[in-house]
C-alpha atoms as a PDB file:
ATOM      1  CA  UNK A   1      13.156   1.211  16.970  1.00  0.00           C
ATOM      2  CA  UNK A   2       9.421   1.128  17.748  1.00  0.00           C
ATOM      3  CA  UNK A   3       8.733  -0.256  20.989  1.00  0.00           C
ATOM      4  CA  UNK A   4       5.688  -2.361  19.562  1.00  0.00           C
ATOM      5  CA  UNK A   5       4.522  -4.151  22.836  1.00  0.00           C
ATOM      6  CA  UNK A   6       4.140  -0.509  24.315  1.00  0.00           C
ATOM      7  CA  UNK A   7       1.678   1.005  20.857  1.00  0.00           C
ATOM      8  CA  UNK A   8      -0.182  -2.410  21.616  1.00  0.00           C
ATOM      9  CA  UNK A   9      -0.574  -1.830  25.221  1.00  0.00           C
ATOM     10  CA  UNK A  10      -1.888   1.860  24.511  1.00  0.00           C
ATOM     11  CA  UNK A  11      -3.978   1.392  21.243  1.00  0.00           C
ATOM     12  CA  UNK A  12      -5.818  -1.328  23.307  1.00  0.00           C
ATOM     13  CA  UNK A  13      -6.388   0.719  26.553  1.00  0.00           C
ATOM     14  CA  UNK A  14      -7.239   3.469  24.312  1.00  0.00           C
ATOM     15  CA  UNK A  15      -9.129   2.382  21.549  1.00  0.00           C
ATOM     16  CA  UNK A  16     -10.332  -0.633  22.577  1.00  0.00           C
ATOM     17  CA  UNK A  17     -10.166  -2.812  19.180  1.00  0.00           C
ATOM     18  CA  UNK A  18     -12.280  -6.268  19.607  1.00  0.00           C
ATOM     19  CA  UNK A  19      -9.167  -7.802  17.224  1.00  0.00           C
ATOM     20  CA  UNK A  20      -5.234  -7.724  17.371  1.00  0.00           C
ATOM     21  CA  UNK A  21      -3.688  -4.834  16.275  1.00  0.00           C
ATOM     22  CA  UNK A  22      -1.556  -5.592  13.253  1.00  0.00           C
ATOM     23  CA  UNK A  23       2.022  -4.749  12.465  1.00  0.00           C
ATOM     24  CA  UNK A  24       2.790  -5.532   8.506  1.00  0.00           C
ATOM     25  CA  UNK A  25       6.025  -5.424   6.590  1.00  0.00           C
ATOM     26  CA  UNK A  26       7.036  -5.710   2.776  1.00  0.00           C
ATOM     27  CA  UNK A  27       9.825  -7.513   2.082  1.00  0.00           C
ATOM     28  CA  UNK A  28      12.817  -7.346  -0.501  1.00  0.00           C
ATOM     29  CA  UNK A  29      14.096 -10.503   0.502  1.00  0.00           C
ATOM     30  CA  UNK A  30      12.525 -14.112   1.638  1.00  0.00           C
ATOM     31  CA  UNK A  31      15.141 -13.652   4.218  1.00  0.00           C
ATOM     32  CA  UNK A  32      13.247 -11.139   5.666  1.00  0.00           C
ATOM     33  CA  UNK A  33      10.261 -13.490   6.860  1.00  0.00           C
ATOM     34  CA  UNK A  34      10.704 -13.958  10.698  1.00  0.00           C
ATOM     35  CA  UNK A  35      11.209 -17.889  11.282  1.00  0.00           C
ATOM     36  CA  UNK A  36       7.932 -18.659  13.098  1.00  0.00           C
ATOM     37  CA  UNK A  37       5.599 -16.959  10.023  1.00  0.00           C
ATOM     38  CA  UNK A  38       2.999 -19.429   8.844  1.00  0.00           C
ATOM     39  CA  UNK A  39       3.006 -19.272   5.014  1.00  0.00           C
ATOM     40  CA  UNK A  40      -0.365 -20.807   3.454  1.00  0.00           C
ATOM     41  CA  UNK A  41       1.316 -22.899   0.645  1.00  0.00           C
ATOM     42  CA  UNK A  42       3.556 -24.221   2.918  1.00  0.00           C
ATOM     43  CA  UNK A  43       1.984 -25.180   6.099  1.00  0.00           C
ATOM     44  CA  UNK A  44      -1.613 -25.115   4.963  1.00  0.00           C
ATOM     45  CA  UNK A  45      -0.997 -26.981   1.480  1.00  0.00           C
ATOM     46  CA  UNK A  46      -3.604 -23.873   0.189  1.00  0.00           C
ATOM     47  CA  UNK A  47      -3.433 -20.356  -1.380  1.00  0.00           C
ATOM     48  CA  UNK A  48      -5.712 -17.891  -0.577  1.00  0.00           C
ATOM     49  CA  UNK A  49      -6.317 -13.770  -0.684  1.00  0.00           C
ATOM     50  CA  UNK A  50      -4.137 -11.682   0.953  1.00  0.00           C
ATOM     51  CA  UNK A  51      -6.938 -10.321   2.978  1.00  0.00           C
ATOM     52  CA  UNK A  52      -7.735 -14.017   4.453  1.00  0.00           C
ATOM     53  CA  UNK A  53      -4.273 -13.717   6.052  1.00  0.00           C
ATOM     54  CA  UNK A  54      -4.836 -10.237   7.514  1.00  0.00           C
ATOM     55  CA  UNK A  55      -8.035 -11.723   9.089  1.00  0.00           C
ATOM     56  CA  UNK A  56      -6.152 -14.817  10.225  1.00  0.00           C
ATOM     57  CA  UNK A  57      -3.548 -12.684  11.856  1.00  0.00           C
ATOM     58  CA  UNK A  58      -5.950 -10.380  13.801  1.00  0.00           C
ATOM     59  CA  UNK A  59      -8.173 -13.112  14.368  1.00  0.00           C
ATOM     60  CA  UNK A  60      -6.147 -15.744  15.524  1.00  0.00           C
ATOM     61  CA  UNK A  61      -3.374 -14.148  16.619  1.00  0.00           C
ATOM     62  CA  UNK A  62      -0.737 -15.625  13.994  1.00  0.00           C
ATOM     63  CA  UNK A  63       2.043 -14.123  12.295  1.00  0.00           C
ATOM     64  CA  UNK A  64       1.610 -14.932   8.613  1.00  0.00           C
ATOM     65  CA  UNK A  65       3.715 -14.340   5.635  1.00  0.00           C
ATOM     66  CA  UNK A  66       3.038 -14.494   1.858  1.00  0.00           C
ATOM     67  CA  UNK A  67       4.719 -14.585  -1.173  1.00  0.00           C
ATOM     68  CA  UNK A  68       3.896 -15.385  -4.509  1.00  0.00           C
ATOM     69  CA  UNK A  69       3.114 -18.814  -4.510  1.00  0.00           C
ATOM     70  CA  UNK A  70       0.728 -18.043  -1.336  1.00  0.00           C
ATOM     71  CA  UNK A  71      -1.620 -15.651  -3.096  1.00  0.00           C
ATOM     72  CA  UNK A  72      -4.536 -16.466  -4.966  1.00  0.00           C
ATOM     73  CA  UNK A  73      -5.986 -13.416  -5.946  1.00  0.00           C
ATOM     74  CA  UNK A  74      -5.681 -10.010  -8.131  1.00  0.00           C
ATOM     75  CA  UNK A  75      -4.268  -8.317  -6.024  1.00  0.00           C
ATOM     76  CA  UNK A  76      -0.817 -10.027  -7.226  1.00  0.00           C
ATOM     77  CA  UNK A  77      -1.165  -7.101  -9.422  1.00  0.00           C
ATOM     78  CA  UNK A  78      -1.532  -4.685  -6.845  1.00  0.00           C
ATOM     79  CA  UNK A  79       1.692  -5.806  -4.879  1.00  0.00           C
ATOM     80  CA  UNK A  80       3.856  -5.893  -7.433  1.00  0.00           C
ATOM     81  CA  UNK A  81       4.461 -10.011  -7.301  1.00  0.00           C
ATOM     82  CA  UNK A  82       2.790 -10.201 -11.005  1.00  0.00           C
ATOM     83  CA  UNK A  83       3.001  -7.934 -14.086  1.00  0.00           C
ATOM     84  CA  UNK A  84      -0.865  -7.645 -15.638  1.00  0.00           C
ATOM     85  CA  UNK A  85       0.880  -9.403 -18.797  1.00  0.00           C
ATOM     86  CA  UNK A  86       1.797 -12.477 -16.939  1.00  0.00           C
ATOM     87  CA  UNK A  87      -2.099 -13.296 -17.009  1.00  0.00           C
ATOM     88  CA  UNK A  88      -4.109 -14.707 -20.172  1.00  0.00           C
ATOM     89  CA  UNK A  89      -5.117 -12.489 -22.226  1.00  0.00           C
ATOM     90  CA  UNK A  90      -1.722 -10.045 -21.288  1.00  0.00           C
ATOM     91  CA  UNK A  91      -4.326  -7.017 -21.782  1.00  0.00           C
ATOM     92  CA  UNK A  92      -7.344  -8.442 -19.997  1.00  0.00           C
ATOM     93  CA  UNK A  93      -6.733  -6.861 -16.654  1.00  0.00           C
ATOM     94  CA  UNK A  94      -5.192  -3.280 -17.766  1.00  0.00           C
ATOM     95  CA  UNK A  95      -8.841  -2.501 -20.396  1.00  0.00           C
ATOM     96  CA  UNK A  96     -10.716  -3.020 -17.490  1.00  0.00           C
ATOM     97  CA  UNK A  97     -12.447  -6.562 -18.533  1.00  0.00           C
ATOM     98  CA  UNK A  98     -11.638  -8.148 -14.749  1.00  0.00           C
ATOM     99  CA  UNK A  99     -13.355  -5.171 -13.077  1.00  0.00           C
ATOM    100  CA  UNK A 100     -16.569  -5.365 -15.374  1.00  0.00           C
ATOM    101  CA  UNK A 101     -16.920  -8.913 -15.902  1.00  0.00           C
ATOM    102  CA  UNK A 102     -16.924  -8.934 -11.930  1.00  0.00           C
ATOM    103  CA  UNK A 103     -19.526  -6.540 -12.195  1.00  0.00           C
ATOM    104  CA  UNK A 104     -17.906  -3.766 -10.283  1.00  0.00           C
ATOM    105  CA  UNK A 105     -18.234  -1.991 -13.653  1.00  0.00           C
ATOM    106  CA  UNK A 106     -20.802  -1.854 -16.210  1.00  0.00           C
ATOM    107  CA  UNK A 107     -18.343  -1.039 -18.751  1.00  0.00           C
ATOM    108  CA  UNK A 108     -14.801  -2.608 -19.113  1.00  0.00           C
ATOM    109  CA  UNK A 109     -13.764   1.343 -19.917  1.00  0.00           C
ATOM    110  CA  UNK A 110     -14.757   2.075 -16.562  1.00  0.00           C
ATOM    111  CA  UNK A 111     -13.175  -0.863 -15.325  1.00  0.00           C
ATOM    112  CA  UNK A 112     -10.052   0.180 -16.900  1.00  0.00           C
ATOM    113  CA  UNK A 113     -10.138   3.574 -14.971  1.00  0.00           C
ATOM    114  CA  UNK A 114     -10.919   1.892 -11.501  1.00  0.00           C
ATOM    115  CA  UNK A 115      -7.777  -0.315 -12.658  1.00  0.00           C
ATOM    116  CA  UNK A 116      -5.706   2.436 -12.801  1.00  0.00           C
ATOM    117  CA  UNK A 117      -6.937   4.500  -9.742  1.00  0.00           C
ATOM    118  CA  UNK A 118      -6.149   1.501  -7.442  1.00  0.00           C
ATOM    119  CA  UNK A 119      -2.326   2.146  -5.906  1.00  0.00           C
ATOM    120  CA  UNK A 120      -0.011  -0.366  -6.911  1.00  0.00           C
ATOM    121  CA  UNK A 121       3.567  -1.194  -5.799  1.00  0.00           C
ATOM    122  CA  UNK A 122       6.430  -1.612  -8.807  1.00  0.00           C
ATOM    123  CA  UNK A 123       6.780  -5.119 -10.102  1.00  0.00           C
ATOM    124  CA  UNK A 124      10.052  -6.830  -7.984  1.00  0.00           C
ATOM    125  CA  UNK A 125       9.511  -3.675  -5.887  1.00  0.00           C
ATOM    126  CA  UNK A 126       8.760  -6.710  -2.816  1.00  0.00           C
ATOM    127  CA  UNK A 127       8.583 -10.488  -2.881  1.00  0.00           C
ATOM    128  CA  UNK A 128       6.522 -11.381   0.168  1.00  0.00           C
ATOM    129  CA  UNK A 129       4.471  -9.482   2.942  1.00  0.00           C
ATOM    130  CA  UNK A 130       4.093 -10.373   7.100  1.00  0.00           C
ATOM    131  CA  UNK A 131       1.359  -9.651   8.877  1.00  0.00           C
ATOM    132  CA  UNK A 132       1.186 -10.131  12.645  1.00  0.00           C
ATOM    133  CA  UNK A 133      -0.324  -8.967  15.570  1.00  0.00           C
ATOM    134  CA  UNK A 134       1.675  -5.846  17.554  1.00  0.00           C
ATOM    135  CA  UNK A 135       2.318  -7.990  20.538  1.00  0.00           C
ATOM    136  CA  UNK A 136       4.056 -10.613  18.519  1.00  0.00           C
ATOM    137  CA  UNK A 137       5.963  -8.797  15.484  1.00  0.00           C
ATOM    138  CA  UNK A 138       9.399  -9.954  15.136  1.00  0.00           C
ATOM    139  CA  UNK A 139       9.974  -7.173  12.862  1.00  0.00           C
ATOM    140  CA  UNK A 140       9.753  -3.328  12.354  1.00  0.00           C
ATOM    141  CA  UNK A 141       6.400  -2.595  10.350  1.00  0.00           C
ATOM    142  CA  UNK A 142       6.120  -0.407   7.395  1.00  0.00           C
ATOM    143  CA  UNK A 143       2.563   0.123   8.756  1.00  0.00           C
ATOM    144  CA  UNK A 144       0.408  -0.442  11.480  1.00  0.00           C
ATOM    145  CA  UNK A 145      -3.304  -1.248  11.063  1.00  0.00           C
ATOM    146  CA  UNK A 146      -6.353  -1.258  13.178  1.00  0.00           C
ATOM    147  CA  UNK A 147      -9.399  -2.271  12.392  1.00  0.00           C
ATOM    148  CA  UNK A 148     -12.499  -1.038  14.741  1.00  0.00           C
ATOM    149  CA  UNK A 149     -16.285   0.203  14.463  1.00  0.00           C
ATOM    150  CA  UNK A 150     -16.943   3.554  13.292  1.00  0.00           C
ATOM    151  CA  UNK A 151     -16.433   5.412  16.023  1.00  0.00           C
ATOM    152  CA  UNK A 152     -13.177   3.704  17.118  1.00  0.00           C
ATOM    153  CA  UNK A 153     -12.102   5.204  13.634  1.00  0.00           C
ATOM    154  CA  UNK A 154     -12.803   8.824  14.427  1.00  0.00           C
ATOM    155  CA  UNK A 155     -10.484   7.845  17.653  1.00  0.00           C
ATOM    156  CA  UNK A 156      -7.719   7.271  16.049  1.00  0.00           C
ATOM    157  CA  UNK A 157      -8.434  10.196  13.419  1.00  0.00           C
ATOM    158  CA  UNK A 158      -8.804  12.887  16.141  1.00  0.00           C
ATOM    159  CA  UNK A 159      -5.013  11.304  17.268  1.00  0.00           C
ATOM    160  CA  UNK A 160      -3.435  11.449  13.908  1.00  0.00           C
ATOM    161  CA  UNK A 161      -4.522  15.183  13.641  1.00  0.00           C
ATOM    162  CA  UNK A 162      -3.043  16.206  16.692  1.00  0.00           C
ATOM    163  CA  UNK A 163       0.177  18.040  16.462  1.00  0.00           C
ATOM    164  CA  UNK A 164      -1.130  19.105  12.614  1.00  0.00           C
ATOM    165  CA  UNK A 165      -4.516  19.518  12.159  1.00  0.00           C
ATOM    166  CA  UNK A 166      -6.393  19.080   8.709  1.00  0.00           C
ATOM    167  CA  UNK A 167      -8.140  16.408   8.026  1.00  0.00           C
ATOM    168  CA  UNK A 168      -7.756  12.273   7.242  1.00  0.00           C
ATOM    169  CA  UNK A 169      -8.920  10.934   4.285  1.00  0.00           C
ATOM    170  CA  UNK A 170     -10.569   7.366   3.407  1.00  0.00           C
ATOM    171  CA  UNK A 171     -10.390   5.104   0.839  1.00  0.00           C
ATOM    172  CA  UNK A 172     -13.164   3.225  -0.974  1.00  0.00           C
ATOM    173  CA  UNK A 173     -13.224   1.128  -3.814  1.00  0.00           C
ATOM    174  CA  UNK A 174     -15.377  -2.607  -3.073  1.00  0.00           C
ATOM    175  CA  UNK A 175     -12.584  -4.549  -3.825  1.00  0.00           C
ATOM    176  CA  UNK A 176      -8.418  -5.189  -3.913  1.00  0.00           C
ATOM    177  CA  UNK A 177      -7.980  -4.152   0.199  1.00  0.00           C
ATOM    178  CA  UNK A 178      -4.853  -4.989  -0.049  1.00  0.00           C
ATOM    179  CA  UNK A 179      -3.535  -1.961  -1.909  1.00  0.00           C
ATOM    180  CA  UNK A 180      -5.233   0.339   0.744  1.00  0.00           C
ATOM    181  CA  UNK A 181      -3.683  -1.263   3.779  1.00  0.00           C
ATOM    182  CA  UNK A 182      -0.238  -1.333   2.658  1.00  0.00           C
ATOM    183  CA  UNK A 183      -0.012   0.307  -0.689  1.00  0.00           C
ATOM    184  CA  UNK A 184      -1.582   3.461  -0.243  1.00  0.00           C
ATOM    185  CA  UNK A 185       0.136   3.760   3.637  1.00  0.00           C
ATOM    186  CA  UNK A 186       3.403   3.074   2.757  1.00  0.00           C
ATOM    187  CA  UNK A 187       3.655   5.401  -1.078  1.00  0.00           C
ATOM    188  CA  UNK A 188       1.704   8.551   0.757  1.00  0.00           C
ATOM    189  CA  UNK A 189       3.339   8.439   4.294  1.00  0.00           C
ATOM    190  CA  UNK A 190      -0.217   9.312   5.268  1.00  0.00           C
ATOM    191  CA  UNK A 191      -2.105   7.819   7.919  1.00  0.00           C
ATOM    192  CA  UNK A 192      -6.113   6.993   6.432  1.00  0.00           C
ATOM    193  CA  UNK A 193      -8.675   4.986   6.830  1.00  0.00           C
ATOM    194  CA  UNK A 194     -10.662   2.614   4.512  1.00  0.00           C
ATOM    195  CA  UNK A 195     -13.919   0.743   3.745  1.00  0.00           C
ATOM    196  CA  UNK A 196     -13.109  -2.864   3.196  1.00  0.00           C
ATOM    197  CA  UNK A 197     -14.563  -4.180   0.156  1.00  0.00           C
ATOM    198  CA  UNK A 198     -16.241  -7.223  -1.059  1.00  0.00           C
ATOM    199  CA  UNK A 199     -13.527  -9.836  -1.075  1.00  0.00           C
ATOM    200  CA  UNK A 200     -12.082  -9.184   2.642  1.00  0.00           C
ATOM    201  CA  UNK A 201     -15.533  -9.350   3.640  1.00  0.00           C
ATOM    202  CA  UNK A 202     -16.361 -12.534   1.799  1.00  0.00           C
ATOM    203  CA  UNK A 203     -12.946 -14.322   2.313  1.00  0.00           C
ATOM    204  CA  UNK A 204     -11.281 -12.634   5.761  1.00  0.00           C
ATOM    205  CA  UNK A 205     -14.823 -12.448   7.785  1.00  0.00           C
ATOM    206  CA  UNK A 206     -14.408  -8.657   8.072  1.00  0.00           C
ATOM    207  CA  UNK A 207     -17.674  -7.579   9.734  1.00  0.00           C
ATOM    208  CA  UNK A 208     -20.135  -5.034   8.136  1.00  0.00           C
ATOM    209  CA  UNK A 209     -19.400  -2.454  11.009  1.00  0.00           C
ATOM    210  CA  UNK A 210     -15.407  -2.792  10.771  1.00  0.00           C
ATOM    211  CA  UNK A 211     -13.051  -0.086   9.367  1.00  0.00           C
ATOM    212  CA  UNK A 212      -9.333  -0.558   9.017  1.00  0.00           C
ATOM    213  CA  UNK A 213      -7.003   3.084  10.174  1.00  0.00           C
ATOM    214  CA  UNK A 214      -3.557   2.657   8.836  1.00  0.00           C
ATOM    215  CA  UNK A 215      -0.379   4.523  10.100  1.00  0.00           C
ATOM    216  CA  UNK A 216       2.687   4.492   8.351  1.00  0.00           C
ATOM    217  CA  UNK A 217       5.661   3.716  10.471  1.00  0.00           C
ATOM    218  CA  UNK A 218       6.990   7.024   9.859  1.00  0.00           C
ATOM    219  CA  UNK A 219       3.871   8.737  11.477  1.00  0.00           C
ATOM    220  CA  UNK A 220       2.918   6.277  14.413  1.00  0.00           C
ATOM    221  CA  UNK A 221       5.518   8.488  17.205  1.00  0.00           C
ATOM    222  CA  UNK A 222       3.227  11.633  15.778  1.00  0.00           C
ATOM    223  CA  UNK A 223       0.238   9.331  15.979  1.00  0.00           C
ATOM    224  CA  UNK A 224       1.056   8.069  19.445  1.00  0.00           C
ATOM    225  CA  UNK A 225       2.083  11.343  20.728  1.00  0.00           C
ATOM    226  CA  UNK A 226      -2.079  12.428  19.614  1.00  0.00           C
ATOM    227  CA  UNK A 227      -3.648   9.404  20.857  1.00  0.00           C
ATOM    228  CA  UNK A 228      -2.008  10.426  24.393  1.00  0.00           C
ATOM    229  CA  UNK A 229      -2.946  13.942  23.811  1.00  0.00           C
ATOM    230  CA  UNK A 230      -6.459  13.692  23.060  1.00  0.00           C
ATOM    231  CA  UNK A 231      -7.064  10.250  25.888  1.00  0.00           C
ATOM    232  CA  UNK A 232      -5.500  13.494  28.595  1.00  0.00           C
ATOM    233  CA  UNK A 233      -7.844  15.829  26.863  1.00  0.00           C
ATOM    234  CA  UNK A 234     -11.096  13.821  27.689  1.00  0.00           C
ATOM    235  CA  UNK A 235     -11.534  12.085  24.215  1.00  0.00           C
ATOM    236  CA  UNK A 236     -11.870   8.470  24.745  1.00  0.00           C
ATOM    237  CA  UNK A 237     -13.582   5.760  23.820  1.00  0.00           C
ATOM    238  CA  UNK A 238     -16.304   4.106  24.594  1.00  0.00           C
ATOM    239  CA  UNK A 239     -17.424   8.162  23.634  1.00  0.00           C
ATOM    240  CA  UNK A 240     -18.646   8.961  26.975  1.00  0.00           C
ATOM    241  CA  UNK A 241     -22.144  10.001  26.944  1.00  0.00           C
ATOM    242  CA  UNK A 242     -23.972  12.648  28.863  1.00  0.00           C
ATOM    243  CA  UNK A 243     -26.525  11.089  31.382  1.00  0.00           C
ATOM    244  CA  UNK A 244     -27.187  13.506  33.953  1.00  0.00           C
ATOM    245  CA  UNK A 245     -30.923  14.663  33.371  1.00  0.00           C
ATOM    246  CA  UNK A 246     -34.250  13.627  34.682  1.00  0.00           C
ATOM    247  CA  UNK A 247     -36.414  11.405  33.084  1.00  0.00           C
ATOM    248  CA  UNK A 248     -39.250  11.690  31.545  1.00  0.00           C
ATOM    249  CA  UNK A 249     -42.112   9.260  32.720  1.00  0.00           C
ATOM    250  CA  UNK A 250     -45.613   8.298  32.244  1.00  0.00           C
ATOM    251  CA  UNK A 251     -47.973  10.978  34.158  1.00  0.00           C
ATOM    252  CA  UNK A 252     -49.148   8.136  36.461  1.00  0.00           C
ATOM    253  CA  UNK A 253     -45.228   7.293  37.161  1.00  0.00           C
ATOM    254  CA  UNK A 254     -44.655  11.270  37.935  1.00  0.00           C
ATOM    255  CA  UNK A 255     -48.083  11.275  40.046  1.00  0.00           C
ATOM    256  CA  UNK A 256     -46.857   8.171  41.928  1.00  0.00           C
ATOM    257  CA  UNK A 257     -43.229   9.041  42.469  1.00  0.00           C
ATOM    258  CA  UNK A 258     -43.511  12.627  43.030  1.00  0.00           C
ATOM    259  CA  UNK A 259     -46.175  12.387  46.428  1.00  0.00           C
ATOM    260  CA  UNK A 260     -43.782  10.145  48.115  1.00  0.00           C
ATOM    261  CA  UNK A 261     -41.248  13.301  47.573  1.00  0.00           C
ATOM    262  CA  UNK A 262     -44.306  15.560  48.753  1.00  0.00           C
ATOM    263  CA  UNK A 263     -44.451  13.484  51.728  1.00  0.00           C
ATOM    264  CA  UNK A 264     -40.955  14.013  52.294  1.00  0.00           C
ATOM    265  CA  UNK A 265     -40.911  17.802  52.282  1.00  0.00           C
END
């Protein structure tokens, strides 16, 4: 079991995030969804992105879950709770027209190739998904995510590497977040990091110096074990910068300052 209250407590004395720390779990079952989850269609009477309940979660500090009837976006596709051919035309999505009539294209062949790079969960693989802050996960996570600035990323990179070395890699694609903060985590086992695209940052408020880390739950005692490591080491954040030298002044501040020290001696 992972003591989630305890990565919390660490990733914030360590890393500092300005926003919860997320745990988030796919579900096989409806039963799976912990009792006090908010669901959108439910208790808002709305459906939105998936991404607008990620932000909701770190921002706010509430568990939410959604299925199905709670998202309103593409990425339906993407986690497996719609086939492409449940959508009018049934080959609209798959030659790429979405991509390029959203402009993220200029050619729905291109489209169709970003289409097919994104990661995607199975349709039926998972019915809903449950996003909540560490502190107050009723569940075990399949992944853990934390968003920061740039160089709170590299902190939690330099962790990951720890025990192994190499390298993490990152993710970037403008749009459909939600395949690389669950999809891509949970089908590599890999902990990355990713730019959020233009839809979290339009409809979750995600902030143009945030970056999202994501560790699988299979990783995060290895992760853990590095973030420790490194913190021991000296590698912390806020980076801590080197101060110690003189300044340099204006002549007439040198002139002034340095014949009271004249004086002195």
């Amino acid at each position: 079991m992972i003591d989630l209250k305890k990565i919390d407590e660490e990733l914030n004395s360590c890393v500092r995030p300005a926003t919860f720390p997320l745990a988030i779990k796919a579900c096989r079952s409806l039963d799976e969804i912990p009792q006090k989850a908010r669901m959108p269609k439910r208790d808002f009477g709305i459906h939105f992105p998936l991404c607008s309940g990620v932000g909701m979660a770190r921002r706010w500090g509430w568990p939410i879950a959604m299925a199905r009837e709670d998202i309103y976006c593409s990425g339906l596709i993407v986690l497996g709770l719609n086939r492409p051919t449940d959508f009018s035309p049934p080959d609209f999505y798959e030659q790429g027209k979405l991509c390029s009539g959203a402009s993220y294209t200029r050619t729905d062949e291109a489209g169709a190739r970003t289409e097919k790079a994104t990661m995607k969960f199975d349709y039926g693989e998972y019915v809903a998904f449950v996003v909540a802050p560490l502190s107050k996960a009723a569940f075990q996570p399949d992944v853990i995510v934390v968003y920061g600035n740039p160089a709170q990323i590299m902190r939690m990179g330099v962790a990951a590497l720890y025990l192994q070395g190499g390298s993490v890699s990152a993710t970037l694609s403008g749009r459909l977040g939600c395949s690389q903060l669950i999809v891509r985590p949970m089908k590599t086992g890999e902990c990355h990091f990713a730019v959020p695209g233009m839809g979290e940052r339009m409809y979750a408020s995600t902030q143009d110096d945030e970056m999202a880390f994501m560790i699988p739950a299979a990783r995060i005692d290895e992760f853990m074990e590095g973030l420790r490591g490194t913190q021991t080491g000296g590698l912390r954040y806020p980076i801590p910068t080197f101060l110690r030298y003189p300044p340099l002044l204006t002549p007439v501040y040198h002139a002034f300052l340095d014949s009271a020290v004249n004086k002195e001696s």
